[in-house]
C-alpha atoms as a PDB file:
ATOM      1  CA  UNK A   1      37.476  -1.214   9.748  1.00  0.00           C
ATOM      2  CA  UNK A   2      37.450   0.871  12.591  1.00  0.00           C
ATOM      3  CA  UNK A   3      35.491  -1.115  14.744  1.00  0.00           C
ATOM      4  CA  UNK A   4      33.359   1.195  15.131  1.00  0.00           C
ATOM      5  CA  UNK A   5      29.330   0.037  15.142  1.00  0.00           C
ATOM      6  CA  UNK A   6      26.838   1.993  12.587  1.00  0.00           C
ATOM      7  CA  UNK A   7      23.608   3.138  14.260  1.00  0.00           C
ATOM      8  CA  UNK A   8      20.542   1.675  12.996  1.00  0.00           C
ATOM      9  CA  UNK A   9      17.275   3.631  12.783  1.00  0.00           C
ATOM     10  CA  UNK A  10      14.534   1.715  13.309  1.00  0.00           C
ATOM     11  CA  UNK A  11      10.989   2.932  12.959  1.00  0.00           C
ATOM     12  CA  UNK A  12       7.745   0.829  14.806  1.00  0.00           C
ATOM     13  CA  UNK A  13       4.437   1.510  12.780  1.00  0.00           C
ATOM     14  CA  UNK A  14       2.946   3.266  15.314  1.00  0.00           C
ATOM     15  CA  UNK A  15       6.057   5.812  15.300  1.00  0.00           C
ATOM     16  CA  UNK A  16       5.457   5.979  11.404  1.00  0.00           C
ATOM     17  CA  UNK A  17       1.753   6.819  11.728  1.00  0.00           C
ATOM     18  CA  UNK A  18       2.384  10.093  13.692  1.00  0.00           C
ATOM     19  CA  UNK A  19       4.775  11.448  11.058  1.00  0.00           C
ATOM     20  CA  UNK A  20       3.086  10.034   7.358  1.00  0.00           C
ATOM     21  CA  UNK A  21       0.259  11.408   5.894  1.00  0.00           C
ATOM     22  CA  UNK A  22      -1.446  10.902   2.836  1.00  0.00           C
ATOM     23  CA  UNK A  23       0.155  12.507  -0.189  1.00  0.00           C
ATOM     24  CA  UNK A  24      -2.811  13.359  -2.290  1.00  0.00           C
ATOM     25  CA  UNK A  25      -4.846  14.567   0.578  1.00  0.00           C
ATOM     26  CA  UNK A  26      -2.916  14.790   3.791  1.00  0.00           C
ATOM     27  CA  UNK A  27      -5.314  12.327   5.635  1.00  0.00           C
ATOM     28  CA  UNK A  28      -4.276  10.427   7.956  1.00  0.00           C
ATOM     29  CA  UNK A  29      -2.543   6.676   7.165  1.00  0.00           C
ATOM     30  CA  UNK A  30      -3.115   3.343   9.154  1.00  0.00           C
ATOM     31  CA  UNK A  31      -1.153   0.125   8.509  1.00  0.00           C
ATOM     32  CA  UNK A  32      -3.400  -2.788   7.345  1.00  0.00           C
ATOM     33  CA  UNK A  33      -1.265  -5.749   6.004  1.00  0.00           C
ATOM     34  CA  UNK A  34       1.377  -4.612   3.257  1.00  0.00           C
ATOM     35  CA  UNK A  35      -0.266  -0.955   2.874  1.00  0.00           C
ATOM     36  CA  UNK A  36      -0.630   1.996   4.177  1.00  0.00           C
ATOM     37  CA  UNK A  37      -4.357   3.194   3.665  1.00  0.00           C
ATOM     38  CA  UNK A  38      -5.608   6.787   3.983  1.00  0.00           C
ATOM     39  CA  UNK A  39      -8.787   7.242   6.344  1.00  0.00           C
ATOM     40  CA  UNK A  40      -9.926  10.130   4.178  1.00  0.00           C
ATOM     41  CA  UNK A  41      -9.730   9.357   0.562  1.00  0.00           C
ATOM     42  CA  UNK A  42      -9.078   5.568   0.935  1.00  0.00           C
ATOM     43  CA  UNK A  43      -6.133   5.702  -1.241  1.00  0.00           C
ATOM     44  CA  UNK A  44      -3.959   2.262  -0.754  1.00  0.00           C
ATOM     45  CA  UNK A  45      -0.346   2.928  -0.474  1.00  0.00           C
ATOM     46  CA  UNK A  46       2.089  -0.607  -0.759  1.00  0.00           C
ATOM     47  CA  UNK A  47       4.802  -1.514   1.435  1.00  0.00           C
ATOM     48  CA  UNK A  48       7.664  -3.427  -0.397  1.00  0.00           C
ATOM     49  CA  UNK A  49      10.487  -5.022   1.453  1.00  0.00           C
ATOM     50  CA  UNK A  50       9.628  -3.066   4.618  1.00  0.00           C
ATOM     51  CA  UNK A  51       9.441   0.792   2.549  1.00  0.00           C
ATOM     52  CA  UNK A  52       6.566   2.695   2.470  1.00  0.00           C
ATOM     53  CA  UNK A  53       5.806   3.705  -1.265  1.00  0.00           C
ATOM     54  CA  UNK A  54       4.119   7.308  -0.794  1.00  0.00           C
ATOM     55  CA  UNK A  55       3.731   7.797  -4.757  1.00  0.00           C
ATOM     56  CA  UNK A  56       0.002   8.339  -5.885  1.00  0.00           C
ATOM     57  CA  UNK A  57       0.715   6.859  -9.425  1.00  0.00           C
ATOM     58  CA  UNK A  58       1.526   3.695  -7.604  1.00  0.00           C
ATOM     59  CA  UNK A  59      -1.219   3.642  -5.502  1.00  0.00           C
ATOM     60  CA  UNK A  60      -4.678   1.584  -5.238  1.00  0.00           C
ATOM     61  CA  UNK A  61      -7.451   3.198  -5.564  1.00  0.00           C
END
C-alpha cells in the first residue's frame, strides 16, 4: 500500500432529501424509520444496510 488514505463520502439525511425524489412521481421524500416515503403519492421506499432502494417494484404501497 501506498499509504495513501481513501476518501469517504458520507451523506446526512437531510443532504439526501435535497437531491432524491420520488421515482414514480418526482415528489418529494422524507426519512421516517428504515424508508424513504414520498409526500405526494405515499409510496414507501426501504432502506437496507444504510442504501436507499429507489425501485417502484420494491416499494410499499
Amino acid at each position: 500500500m501506498t499509504g495513501k488514505k481513501k476518501n469517504k463520502i458520507t451523506f446526512s439525511h437531510h443532504d439526501l432529501s435535497k437531491i432524491l425524489a420520488c421515482p414514480s412521481c418526482h415528489g418529494t421524500l422524507s426519512f421516517s424509520r428504515n424508508l424513504l416515503v414520498c409526500s405526494q403519492c405515499k409510496i414507501k421506499y426501504p432502506i437496507k444496510d444504510g442504501v436507499p432502494i429507489m425501485l417502484v417494484k420494491e416499494s410499499k404501497y
